[in-house]
N, C-alpha and C. Protein backbone atom coordinates (compact mmCIF):
# COMPACT_ATOMS: atom_id res chain seq x y z
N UNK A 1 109.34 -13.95 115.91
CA UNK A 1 110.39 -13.28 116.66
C UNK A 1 109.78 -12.47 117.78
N UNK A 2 110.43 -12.14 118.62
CA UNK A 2 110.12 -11.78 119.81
C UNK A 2 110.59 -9.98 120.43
N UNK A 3 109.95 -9.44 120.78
CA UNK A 3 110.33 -7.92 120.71
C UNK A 3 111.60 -7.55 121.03
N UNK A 4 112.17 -8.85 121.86
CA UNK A 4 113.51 -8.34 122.77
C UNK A 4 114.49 -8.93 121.16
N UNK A 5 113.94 -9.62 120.24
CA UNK A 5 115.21 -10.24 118.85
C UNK A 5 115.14 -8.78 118.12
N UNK A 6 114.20 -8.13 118.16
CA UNK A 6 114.13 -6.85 116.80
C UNK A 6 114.97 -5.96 117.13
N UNK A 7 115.91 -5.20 118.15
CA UNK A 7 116.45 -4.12 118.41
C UNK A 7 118.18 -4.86 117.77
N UNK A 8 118.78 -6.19 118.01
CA UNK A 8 119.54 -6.47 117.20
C UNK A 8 119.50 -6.84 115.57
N UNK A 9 118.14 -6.96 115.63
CA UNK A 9 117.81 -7.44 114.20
C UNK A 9 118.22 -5.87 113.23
N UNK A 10 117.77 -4.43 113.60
CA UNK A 10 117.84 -3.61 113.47
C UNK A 10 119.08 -2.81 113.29
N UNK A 11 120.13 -3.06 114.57
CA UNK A 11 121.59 -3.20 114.23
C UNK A 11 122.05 -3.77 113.56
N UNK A 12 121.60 -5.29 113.03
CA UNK A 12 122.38 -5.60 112.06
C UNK A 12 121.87 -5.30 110.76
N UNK A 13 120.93 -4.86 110.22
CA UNK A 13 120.54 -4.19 108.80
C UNK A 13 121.23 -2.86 108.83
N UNK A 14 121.40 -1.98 109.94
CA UNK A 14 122.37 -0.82 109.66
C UNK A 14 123.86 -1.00 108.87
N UNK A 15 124.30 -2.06 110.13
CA UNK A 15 125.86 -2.17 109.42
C UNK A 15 125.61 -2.61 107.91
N UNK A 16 124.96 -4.21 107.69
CA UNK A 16 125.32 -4.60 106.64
C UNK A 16 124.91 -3.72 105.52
N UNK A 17 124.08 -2.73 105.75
CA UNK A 17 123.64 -2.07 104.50
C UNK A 17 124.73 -1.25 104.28
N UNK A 18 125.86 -1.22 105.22
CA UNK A 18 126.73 0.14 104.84
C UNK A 18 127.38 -1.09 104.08
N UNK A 19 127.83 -2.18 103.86
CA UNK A 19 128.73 -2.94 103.89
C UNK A 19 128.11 -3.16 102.10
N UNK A 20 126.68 -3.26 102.09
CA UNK A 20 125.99 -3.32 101.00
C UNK A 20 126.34 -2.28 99.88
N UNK A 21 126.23 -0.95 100.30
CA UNK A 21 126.63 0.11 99.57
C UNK A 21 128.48 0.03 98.90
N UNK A 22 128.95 -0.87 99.77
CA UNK A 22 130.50 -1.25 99.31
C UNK A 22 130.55 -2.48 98.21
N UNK A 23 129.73 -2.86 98.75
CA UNK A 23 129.45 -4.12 97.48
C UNK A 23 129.15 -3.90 96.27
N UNK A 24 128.02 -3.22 96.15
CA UNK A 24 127.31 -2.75 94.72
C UNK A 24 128.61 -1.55 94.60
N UNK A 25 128.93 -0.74 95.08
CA UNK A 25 129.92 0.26 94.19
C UNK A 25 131.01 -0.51 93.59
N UNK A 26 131.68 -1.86 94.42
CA UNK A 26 132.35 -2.58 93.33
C UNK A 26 131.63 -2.95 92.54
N UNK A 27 130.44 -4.04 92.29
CA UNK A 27 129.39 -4.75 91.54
C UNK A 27 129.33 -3.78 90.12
N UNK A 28 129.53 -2.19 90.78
CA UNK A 28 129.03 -1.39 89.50
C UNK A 28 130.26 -0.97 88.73
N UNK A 29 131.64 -0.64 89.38
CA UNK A 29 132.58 -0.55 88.75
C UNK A 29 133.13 -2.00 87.75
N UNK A 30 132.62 -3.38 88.28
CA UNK A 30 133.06 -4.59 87.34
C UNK A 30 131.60 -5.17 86.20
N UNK A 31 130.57 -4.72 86.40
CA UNK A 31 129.53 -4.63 85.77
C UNK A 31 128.95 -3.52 85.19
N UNK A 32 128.84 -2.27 85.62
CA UNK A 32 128.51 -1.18 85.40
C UNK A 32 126.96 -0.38 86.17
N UNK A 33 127.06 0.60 86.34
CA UNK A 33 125.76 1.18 87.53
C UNK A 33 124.15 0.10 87.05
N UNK A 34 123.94 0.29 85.84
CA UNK A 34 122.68 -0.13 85.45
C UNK A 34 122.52 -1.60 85.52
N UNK A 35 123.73 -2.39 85.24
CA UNK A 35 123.88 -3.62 85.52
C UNK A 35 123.62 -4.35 86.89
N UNK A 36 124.17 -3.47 87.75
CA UNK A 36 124.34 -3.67 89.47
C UNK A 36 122.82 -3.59 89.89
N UNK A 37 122.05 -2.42 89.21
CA UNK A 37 120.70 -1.74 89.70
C UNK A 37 120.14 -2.96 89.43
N UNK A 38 120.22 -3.46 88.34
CA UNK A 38 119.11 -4.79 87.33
C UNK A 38 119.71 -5.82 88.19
N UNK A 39 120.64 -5.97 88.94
CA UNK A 39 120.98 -7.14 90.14
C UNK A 39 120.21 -7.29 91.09
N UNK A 40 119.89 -5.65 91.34
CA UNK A 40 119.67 -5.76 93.03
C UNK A 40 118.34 -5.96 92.87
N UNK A 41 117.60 -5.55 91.74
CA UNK A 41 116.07 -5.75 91.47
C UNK A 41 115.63 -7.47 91.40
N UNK A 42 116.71 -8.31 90.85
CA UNK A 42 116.55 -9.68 90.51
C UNK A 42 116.52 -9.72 92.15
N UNK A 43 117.60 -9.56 93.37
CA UNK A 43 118.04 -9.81 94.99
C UNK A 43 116.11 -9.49 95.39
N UNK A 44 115.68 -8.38 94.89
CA UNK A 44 114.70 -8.00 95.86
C UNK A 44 113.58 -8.51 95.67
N UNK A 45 113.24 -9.08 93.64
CA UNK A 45 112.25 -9.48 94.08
C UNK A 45 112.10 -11.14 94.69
N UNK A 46 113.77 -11.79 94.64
CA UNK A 46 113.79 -12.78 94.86
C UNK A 46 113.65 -12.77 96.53
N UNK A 47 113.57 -11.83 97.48
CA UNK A 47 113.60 -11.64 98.51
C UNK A 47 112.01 -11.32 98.85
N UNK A 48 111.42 -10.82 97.96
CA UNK A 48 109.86 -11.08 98.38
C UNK A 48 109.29 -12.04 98.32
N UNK A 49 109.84 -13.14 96.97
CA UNK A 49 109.44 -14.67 96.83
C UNK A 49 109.19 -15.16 97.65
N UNK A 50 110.59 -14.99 98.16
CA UNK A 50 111.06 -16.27 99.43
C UNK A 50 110.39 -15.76 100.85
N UNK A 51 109.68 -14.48 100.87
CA UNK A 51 108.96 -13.79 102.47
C UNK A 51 107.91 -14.74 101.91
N UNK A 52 107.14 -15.00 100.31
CA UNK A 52 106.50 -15.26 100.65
C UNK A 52 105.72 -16.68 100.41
N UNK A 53 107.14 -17.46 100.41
CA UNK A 53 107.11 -19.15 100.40
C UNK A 53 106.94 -19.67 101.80
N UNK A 54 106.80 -20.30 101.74
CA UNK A 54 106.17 -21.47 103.33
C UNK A 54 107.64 -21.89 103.71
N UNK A 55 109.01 -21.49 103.38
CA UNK A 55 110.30 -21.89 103.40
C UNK A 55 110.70 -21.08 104.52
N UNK A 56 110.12 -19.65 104.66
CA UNK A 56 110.52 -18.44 105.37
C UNK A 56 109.34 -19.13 107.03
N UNK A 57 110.09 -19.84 108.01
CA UNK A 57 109.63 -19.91 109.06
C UNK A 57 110.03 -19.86 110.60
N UNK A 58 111.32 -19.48 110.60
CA UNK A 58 111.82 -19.23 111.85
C UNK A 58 112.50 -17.81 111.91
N UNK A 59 112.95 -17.63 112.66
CA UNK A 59 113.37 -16.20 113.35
C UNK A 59 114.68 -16.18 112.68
N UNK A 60 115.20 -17.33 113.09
CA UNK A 60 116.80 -17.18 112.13
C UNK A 60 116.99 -16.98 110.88
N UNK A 61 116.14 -17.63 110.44
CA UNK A 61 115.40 -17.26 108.72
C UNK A 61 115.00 -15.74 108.33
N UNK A 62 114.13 -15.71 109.42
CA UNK A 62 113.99 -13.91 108.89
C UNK A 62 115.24 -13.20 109.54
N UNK A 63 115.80 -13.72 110.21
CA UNK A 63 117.19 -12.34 110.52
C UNK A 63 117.95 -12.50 109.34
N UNK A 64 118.50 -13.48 109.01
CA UNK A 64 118.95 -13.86 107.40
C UNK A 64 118.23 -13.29 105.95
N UNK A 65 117.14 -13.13 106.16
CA UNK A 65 116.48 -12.36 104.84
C UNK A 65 117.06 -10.66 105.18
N UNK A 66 116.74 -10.77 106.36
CA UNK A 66 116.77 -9.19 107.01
C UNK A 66 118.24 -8.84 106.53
N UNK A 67 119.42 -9.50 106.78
CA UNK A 67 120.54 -9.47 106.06
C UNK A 67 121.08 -9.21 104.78
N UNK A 68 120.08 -10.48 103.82
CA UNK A 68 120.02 -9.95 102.44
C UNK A 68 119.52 -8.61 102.20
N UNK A 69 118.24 -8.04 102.51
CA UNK A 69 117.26 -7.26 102.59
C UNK A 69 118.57 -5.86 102.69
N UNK A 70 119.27 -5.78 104.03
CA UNK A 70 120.04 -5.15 104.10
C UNK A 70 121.19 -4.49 103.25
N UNK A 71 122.01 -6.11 102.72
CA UNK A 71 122.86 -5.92 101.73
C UNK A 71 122.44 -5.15 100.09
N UNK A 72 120.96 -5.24 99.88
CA UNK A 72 120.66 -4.72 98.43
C UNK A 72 119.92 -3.44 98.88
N UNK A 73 119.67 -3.11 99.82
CA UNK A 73 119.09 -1.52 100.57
C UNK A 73 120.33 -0.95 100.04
N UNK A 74 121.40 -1.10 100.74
CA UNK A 74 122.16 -0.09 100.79
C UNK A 74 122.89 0.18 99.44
N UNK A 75 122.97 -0.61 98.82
CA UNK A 75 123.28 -1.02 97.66
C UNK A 75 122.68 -0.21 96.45
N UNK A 76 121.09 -0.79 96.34
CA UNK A 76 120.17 0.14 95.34
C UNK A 76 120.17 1.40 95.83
N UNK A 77 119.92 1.87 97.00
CA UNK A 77 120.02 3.11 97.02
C UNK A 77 120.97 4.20 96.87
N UNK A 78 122.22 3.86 96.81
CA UNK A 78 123.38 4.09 96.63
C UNK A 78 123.64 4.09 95.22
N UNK A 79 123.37 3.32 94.42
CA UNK A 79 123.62 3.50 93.35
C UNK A 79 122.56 4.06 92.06
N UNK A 80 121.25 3.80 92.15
CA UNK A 80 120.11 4.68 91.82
C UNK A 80 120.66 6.03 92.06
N UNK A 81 121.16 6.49 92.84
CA UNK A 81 121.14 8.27 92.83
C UNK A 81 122.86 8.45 92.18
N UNK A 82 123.47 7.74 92.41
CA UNK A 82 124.46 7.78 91.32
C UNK A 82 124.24 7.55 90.23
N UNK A 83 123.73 7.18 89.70
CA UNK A 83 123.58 6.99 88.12
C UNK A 83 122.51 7.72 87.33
N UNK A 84 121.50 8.06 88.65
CA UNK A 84 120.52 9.51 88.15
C UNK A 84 121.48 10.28 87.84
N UNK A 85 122.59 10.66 89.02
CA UNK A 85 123.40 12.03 88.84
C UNK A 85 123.96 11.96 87.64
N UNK A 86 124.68 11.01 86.97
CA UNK A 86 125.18 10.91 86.26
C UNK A 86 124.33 11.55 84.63
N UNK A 87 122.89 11.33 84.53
CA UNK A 87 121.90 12.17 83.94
C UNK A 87 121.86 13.04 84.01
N UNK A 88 122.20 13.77 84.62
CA UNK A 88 122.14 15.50 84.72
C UNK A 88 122.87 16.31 84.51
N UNK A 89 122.59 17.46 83.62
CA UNK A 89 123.69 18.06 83.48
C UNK A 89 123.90 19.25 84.41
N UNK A 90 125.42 19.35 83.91
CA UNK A 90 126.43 19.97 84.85
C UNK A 90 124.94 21.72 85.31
N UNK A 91 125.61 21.98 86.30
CA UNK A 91 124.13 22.79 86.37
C UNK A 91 122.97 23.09 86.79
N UNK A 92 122.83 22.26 86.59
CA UNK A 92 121.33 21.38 87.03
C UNK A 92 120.87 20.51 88.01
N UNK A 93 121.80 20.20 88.72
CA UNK A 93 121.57 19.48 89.67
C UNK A 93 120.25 19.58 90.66
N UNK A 94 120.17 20.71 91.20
CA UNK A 94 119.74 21.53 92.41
C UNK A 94 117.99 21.15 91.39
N UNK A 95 117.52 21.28 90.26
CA UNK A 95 116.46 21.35 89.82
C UNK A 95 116.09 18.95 89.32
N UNK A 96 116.95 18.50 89.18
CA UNK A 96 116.89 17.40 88.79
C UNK A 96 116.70 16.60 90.32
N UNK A 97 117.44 17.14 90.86
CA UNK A 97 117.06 16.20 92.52
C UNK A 97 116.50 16.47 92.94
N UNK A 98 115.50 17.56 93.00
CA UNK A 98 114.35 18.28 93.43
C UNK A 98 113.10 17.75 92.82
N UNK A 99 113.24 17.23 91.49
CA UNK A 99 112.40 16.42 90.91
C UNK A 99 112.35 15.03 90.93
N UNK A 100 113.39 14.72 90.89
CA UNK A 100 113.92 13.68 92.22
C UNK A 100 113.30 12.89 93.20
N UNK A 101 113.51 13.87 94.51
CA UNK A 101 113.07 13.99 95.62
C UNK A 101 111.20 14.05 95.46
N UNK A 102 110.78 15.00 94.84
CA UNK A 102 109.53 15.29 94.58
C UNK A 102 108.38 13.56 93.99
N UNK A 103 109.20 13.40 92.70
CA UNK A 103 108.69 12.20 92.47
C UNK A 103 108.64 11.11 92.96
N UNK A 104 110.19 10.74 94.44
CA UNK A 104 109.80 9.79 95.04
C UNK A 104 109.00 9.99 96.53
N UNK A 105 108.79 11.43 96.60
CA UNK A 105 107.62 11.82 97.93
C UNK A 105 106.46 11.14 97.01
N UNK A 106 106.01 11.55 96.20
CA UNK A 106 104.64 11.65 95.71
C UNK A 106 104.38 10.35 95.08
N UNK A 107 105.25 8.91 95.50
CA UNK A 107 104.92 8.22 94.94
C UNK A 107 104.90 7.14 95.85
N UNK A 108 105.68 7.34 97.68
CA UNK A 108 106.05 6.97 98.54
C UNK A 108 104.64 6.09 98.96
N UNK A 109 103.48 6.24 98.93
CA UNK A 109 102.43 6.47 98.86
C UNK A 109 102.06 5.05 98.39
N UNK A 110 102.23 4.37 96.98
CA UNK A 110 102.00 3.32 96.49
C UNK A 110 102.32 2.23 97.03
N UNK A 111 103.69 2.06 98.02
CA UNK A 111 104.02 0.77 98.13
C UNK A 111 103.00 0.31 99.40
N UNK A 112 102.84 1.42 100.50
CA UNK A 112 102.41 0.83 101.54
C UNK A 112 100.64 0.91 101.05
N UNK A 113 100.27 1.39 100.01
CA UNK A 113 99.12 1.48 99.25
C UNK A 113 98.92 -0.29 99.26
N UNK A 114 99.77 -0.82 98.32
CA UNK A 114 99.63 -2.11 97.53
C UNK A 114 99.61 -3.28 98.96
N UNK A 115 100.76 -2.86 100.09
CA UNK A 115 100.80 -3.87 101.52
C UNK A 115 99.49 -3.61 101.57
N UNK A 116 98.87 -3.00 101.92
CA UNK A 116 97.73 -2.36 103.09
C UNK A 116 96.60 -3.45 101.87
N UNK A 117 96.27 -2.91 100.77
CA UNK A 117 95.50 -3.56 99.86
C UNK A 117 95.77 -5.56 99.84
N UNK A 118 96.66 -5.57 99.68
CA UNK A 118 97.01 -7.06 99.76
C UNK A 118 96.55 -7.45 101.32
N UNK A 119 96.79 -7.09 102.00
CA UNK A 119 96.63 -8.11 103.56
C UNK A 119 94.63 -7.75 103.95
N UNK A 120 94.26 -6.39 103.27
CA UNK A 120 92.96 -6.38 103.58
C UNK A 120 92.28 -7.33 101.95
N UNK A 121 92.92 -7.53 101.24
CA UNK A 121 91.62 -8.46 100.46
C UNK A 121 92.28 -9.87 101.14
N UNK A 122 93.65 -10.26 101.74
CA UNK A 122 94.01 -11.92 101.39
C UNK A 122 94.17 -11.97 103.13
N UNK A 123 94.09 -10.99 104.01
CA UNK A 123 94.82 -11.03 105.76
C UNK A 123 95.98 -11.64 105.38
N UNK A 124 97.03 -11.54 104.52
CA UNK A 124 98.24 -12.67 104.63
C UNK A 124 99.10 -11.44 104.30
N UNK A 125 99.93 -11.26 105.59
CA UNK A 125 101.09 -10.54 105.06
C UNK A 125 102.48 -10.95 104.40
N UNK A 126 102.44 -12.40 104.06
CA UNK A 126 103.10 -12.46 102.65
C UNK A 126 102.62 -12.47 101.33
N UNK A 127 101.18 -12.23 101.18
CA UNK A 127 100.75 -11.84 99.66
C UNK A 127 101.18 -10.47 99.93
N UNK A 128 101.14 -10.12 100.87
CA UNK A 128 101.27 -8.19 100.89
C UNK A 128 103.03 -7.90 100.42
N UNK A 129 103.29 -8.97 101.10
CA UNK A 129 105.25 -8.67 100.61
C UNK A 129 105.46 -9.23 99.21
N UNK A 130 104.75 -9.49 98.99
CA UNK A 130 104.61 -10.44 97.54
C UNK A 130 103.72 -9.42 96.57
N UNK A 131 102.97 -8.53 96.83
CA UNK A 131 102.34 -7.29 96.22
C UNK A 131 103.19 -6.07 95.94
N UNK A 132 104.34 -6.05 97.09
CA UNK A 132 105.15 -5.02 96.74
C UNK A 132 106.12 -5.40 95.20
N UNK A 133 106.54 -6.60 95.77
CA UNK A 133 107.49 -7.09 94.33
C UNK A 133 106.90 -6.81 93.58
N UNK A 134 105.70 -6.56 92.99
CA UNK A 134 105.44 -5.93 91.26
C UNK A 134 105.87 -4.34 91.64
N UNK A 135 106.56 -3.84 92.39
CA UNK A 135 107.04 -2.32 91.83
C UNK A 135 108.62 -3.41 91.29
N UNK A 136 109.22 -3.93 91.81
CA UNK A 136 111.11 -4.46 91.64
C UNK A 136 110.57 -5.49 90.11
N UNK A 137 109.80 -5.93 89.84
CA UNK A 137 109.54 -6.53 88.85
C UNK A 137 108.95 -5.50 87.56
N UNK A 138 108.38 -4.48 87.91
CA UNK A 138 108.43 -3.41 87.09
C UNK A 138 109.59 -2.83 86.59
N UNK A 139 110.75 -2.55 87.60
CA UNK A 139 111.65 -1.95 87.39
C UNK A 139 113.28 -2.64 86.73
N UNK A 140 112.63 -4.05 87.15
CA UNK A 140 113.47 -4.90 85.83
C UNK A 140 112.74 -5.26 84.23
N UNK A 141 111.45 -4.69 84.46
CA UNK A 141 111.05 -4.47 83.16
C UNK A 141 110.89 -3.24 82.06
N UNK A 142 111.25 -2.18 83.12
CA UNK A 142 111.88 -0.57 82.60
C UNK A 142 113.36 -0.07 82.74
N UNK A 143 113.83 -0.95 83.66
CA UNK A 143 115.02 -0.34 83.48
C UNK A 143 115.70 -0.31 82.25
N UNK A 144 115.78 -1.88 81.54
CA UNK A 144 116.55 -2.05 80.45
C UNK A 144 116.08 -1.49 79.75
N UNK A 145 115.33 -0.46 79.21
CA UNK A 145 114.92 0.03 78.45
C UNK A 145 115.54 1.67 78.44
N UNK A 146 116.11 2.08 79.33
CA UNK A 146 116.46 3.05 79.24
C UNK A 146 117.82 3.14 78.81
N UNK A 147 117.87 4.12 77.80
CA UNK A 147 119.16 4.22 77.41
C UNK A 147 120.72 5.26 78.27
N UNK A 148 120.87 4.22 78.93
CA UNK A 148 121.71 5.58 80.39
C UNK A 148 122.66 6.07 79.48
N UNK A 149 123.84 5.51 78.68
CA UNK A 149 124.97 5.75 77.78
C UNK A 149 124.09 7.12 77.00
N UNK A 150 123.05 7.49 76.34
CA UNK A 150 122.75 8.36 75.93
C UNK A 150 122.29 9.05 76.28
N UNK A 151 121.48 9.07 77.64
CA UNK A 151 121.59 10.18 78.42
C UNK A 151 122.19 10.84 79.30
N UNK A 152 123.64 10.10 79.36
CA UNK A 152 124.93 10.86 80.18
C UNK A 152 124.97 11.66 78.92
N UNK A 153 125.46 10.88 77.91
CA UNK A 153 125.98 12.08 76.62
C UNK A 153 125.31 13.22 76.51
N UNK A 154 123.93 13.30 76.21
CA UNK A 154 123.25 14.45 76.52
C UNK A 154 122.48 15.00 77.09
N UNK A 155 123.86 14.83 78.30
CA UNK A 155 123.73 15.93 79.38
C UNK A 155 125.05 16.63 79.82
N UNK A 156 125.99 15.74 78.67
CA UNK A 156 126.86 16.73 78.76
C UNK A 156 128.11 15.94 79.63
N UNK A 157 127.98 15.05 80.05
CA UNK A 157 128.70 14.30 80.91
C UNK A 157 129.96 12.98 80.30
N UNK A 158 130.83 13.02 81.26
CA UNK A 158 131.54 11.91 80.75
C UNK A 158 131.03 10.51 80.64
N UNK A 159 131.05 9.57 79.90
CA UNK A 159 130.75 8.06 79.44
C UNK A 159 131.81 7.18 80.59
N UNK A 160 131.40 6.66 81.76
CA UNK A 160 131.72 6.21 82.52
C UNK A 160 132.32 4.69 81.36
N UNK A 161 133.54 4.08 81.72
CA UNK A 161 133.67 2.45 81.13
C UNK A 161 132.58 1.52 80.59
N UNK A 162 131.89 1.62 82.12
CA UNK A 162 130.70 0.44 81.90
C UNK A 162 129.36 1.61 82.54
N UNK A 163 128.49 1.22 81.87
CA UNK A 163 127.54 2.05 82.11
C UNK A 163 126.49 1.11 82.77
């Protein structure tokens, strides 16, 4: 792609990610928050796959990933901090998002850690997009493990339908 394709490429990951964040809040009201999260993790790491298959080769191709890419941005992020909140009790907020915030500064660090490491041992910046997917492949291998239904309860909070 060409410098003058990236400034629309850019506009269009804004909108669709707002459009994304509308998606997953239904996704989570007919599935439930943790369900939607364990979606968007299957979307992302299937979105590093495919950066980093020999399939991904034209510009139209990557504005189209950039799309997907978009639609589960706005999406996971949107709903990750809803369903943290939903952990916390009444109260507490101001100290739980602070820890929050804190743990994802101090950890911000790893992903472009793992790019930077991948393209200097392989020069291929799709092993490097393909290095990040073990954090989204981690996190479909911890998420289900957490019990959200029991830690709304104690924290004091209402039991959403679908959790």
């Amino acid at each position: 792609m060409g410098a003058d394709e990236l400034p629309p490429l850019f506009l269009m990951v804004q909108f669709v990610a707002f459009f994304g964040a509308l998606f997953f809040g239904y996704l989570a009201r007919w599935l439930g928050a943790k369900r939607a999260i364990i979606v968007s993790l299957f979307i992302w790491t299937g979105v590093t796959l495919y950066a980093f298959s020999p399939l991904l080769e034209t510009g139209r191709q990557f504005f189209l990933l950039g799309a997907v890419i978009a639609l589960v941005l706005g999406g996971s992020q949107a709903l990750s901090r809803s369903l943290f909140s939903q952990m916390i009790p009444k109260g507490q907020e101001t100290e739980y998002f602070s820890l929050y915030e804190i743990s994802e500064r101090g950890t911000s660090w790893l992903g472009p850690l793992f790019f930077g490491l991948a393209i200097q041992f392989t020069g291929s910046y799709r092993a490097a997009v393909l290095a990040v997917g073990v954090f989204f492949v981690a996190g479909l291998i911890l998420l289900p493990l957490v019990d959200v239904r029991r830690a709304i309860i104690e924290a004091g909070n209402e039991v959403p339908d679908k959790v």
